[in-house]
N, C-alpha and C. Protein backbone atom coordinates (compact mmCIF):
# COMPACT_ATOMS: atom_id res chain seq x y z
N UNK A 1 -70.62 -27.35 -18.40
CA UNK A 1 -70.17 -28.44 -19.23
C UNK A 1 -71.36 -29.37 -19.47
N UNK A 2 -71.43 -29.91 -20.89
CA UNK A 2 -73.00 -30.61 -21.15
C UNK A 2 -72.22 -31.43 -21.61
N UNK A 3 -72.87 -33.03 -21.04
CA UNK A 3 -72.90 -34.02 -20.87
C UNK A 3 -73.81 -34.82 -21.66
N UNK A 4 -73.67 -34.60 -23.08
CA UNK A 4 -74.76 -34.72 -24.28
C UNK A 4 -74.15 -35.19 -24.87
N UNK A 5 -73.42 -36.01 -25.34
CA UNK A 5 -72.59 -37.13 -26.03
C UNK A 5 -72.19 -38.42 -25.73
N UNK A 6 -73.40 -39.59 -26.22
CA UNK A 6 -73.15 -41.01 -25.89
C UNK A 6 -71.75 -41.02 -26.46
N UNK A 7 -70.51 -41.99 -25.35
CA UNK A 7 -69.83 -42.52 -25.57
C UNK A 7 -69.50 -44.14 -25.27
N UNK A 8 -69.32 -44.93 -25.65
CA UNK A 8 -69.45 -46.23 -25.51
C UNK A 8 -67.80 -46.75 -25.29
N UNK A 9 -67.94 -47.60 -24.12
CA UNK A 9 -66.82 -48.11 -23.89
C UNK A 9 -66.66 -49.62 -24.23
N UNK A 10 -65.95 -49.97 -25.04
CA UNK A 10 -66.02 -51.24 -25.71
C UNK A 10 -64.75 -52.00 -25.11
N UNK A 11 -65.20 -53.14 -24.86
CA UNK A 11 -64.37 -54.00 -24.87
C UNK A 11 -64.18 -55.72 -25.01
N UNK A 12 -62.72 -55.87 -25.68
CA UNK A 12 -63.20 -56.90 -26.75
C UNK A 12 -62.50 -58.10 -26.22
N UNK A 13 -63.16 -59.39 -25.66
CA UNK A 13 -63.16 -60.55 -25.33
C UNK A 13 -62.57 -61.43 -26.89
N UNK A 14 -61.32 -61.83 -26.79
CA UNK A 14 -60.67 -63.06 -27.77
C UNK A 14 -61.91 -64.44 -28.11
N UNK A 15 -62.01 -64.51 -29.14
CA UNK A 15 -62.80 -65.48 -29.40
C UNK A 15 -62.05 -67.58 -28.63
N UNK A 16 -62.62 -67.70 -28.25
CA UNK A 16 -62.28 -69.28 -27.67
C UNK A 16 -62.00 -70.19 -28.74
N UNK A 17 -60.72 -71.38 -28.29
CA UNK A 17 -60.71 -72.42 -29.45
C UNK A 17 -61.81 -73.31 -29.32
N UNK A 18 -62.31 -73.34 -30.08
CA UNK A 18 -63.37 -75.12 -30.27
C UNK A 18 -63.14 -75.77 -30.50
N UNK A 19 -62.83 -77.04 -29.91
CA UNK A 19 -61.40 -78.05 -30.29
C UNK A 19 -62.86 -79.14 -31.43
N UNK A 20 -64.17 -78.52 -31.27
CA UNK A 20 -64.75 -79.94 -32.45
C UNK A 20 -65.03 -79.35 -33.68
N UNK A 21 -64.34 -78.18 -34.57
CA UNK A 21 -64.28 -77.78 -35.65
C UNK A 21 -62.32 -77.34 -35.78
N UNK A 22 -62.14 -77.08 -34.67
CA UNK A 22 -60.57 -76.50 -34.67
C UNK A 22 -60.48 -75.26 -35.22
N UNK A 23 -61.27 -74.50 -34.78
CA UNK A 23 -61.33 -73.16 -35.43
C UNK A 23 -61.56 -72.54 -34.29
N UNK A 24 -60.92 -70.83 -34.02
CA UNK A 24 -61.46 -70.11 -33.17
C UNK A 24 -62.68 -69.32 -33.54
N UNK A 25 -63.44 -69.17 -32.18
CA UNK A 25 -64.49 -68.32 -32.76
C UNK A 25 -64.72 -66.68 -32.07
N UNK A 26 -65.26 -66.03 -32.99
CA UNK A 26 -64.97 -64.91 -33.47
C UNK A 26 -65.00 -63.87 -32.09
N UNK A 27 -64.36 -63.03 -32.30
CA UNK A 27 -63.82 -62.04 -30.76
C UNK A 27 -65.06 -61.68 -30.59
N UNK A 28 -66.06 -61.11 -29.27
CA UNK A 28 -67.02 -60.69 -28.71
C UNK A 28 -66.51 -59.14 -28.26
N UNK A 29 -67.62 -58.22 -28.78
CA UNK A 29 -67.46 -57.34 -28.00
C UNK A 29 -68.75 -56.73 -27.17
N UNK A 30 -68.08 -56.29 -25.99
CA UNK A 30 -69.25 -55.47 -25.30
C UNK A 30 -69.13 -54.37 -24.89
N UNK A 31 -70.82 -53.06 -25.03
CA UNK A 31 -70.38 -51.94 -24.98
C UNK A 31 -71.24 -51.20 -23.60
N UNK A 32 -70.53 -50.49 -23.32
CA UNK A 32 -71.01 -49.97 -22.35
C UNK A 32 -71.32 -48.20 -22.33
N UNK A 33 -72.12 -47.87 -22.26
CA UNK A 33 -72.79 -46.65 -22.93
C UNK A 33 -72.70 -45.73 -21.34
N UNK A 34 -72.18 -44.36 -21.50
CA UNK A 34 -71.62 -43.29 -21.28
C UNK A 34 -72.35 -41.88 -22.07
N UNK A 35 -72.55 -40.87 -21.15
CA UNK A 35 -72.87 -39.48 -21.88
C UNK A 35 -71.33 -38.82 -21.30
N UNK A 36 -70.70 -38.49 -22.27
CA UNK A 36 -69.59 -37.41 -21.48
C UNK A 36 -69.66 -36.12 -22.63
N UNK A 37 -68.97 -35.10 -21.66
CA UNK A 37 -68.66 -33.91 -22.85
C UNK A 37 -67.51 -34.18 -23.52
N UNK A 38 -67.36 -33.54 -25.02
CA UNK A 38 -66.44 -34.72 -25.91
C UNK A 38 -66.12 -33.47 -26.78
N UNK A 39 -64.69 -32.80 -26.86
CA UNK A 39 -64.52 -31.32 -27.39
C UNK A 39 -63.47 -31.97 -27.74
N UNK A 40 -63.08 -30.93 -29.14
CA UNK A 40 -61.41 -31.41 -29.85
C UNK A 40 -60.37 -30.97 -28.83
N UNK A 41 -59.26 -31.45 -29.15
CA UNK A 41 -58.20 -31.08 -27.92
C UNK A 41 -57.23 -29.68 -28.70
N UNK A 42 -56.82 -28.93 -27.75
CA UNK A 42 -56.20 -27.60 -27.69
C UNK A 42 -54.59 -28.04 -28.40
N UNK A 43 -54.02 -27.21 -29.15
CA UNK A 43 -52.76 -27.23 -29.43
C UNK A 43 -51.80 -27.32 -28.29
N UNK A 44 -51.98 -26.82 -27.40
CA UNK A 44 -51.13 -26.74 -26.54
C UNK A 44 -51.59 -28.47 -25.63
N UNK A 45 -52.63 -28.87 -25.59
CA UNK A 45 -52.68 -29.86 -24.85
C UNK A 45 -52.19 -31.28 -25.92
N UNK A 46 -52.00 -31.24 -27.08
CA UNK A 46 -51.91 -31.85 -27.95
C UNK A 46 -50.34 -31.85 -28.05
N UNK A 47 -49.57 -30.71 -27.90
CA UNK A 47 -48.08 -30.55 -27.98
C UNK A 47 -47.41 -31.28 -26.33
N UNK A 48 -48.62 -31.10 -25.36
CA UNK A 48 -47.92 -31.59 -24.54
C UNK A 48 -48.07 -33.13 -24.11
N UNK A 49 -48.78 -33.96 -24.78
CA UNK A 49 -49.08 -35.30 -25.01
C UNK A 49 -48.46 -35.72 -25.64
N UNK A 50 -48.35 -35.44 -27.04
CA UNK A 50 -47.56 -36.15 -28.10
C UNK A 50 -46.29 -35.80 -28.07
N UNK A 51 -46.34 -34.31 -28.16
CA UNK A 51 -44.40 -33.56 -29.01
C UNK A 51 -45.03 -33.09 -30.13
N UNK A 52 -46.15 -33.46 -30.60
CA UNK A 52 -46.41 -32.53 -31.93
C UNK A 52 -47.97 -32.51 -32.07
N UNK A 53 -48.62 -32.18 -33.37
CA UNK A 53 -50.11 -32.23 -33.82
C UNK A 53 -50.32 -33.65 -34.25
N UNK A 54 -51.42 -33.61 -33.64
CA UNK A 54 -51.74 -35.01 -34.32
C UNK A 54 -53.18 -35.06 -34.71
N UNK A 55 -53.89 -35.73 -35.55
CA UNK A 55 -55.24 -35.27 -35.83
C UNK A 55 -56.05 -36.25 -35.59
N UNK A 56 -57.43 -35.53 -35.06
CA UNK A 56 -58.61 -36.35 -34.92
C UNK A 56 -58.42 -36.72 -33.33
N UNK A 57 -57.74 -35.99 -32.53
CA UNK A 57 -57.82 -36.21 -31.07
C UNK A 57 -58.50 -35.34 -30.07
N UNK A 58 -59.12 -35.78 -29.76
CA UNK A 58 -60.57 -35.29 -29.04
C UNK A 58 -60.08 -35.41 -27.24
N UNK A 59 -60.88 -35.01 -26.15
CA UNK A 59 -61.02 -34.94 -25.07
C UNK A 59 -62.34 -35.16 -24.73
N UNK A 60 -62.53 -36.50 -23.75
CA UNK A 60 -63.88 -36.82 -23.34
C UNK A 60 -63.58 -36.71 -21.65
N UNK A 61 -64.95 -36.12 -21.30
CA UNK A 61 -64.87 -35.79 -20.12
C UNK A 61 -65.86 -36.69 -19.61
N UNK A 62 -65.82 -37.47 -18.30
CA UNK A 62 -66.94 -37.92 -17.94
C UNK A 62 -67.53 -37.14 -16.26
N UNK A 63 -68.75 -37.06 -16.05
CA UNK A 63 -68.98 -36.69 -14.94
C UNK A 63 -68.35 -37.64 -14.02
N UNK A 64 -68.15 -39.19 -13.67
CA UNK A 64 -68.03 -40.19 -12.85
C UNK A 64 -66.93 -40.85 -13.31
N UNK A 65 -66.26 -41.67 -12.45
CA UNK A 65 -65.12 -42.48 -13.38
C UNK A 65 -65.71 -43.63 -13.50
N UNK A 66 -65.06 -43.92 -14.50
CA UNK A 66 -65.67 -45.21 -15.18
C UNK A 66 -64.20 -46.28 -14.89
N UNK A 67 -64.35 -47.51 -14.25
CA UNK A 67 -63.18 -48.05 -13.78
C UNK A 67 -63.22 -49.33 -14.38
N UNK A 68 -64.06 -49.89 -14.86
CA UNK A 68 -64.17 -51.12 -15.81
C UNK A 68 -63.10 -51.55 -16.77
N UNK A 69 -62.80 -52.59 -17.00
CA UNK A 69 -61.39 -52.51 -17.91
C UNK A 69 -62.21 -52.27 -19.49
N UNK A 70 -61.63 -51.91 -20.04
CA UNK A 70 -61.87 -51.69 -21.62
C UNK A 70 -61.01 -51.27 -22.86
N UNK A 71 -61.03 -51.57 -23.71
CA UNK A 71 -60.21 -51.71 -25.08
C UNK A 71 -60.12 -50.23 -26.12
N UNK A 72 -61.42 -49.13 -26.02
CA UNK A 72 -61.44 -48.95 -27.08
C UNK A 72 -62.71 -47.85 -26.93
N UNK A 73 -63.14 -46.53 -26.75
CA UNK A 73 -63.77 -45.56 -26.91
C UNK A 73 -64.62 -45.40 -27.98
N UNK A 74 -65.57 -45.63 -28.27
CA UNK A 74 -66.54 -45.57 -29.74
C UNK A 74 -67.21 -44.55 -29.60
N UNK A 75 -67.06 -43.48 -30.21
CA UNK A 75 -67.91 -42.04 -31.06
C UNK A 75 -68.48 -41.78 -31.86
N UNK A 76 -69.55 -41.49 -32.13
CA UNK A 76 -70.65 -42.54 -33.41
C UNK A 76 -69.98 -43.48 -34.15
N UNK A 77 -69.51 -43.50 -34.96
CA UNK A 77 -68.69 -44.42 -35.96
C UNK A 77 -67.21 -44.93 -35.56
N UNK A 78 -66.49 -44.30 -35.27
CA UNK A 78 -65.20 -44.17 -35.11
C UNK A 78 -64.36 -44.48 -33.94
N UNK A 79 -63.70 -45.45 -33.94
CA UNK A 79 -62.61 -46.00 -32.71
C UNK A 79 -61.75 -45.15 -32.19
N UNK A 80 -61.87 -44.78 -30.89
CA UNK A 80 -60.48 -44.32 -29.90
C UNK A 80 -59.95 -44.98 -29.01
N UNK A 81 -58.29 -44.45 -29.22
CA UNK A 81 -57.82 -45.12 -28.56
C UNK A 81 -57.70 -44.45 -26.98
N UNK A 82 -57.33 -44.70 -25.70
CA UNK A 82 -56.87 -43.00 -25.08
C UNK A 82 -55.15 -43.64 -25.07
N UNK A 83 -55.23 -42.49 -25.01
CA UNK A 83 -53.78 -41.79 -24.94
C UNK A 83 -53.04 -41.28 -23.89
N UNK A 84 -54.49 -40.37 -22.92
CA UNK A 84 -54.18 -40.01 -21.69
C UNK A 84 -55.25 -40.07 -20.64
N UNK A 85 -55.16 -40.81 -19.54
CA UNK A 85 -55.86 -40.46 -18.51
C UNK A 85 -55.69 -39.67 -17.39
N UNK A 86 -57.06 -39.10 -17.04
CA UNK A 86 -56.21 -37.98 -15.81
C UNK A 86 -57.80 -38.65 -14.91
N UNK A 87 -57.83 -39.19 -13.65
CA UNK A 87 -58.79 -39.20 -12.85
C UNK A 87 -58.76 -37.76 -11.86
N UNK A 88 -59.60 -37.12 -11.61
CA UNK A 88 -59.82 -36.10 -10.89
C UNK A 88 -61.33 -36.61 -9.15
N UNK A 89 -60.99 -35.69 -8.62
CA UNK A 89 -61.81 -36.39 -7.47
C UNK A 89 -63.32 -36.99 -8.07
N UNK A 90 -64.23 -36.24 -8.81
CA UNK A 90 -64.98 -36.88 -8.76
C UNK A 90 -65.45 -36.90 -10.47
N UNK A 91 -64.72 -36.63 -11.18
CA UNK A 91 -64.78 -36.94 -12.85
C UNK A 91 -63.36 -37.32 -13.19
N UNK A 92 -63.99 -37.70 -14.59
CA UNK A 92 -62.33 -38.94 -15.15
C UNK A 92 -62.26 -37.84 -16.65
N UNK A 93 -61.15 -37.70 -16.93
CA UNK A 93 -60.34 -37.00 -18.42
C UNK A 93 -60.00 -37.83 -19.05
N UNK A 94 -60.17 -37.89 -20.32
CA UNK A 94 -59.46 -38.61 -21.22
C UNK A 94 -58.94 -38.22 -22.21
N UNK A 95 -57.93 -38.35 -23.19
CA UNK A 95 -57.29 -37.13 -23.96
C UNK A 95 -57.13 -38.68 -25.44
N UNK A 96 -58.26 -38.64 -26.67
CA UNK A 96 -58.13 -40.08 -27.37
C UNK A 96 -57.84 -39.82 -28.41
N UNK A 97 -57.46 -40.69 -29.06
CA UNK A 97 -57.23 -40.55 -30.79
C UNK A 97 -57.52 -41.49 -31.47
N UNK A 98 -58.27 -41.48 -32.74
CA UNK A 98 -58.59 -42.13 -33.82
C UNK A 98 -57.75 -43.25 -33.95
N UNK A 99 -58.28 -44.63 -33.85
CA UNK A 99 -57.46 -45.49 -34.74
C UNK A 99 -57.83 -45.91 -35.61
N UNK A 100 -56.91 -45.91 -36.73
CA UNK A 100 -56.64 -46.35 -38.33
C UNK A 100 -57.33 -47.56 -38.29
């Protein structure tokens, strides 16, 4: 299994009120950078998550678990959500999907 795919774990801090404009300011995010192996997910693992197909759902594997709280999986461009976690003794599963 190759471990050749930055994945970034993002997560997004609510922006604070500023009571001397009265405006909130804008959400912060921070990312935290990950190599895991990152393969599309199997029909059968996809039927047994959802109940049906669903598209653009991937499986990221990491060597280590990553236990940090976080919002949101980033894959070059594109937001995941997970869907499923499985921790194993000494690597973490994740089973994610695209959000709109």
């Amino acid at each position: 299994m190759r471990t050749d795919t930055p994945v970034y774990f993002q997560a997004i801090h609510e922006g604070e009120y500023d009571p001397s404009t009265g405006n909130y300011l804008p959400d912060a995010v921070t990312e935290v950078e990950r190599y895991a192996s990152v393969t599309s997910a199997k029909i059968e693992t996809l039927n047994m998550v959802y109940g049906n197909i669903k598209q653009d759902a991937l499986v990221v594997r990491l060597q280590q678990h990553y236990t940090e709280p976080f919002s949101y999986i980033r894959i070059d461009d594109k937001r995941y959500r997970v869907d499923y976690s499985r921790p194993l003794r000494t690597k973490q599963t994740y089973i994610v999907s695209e959000v709109q």
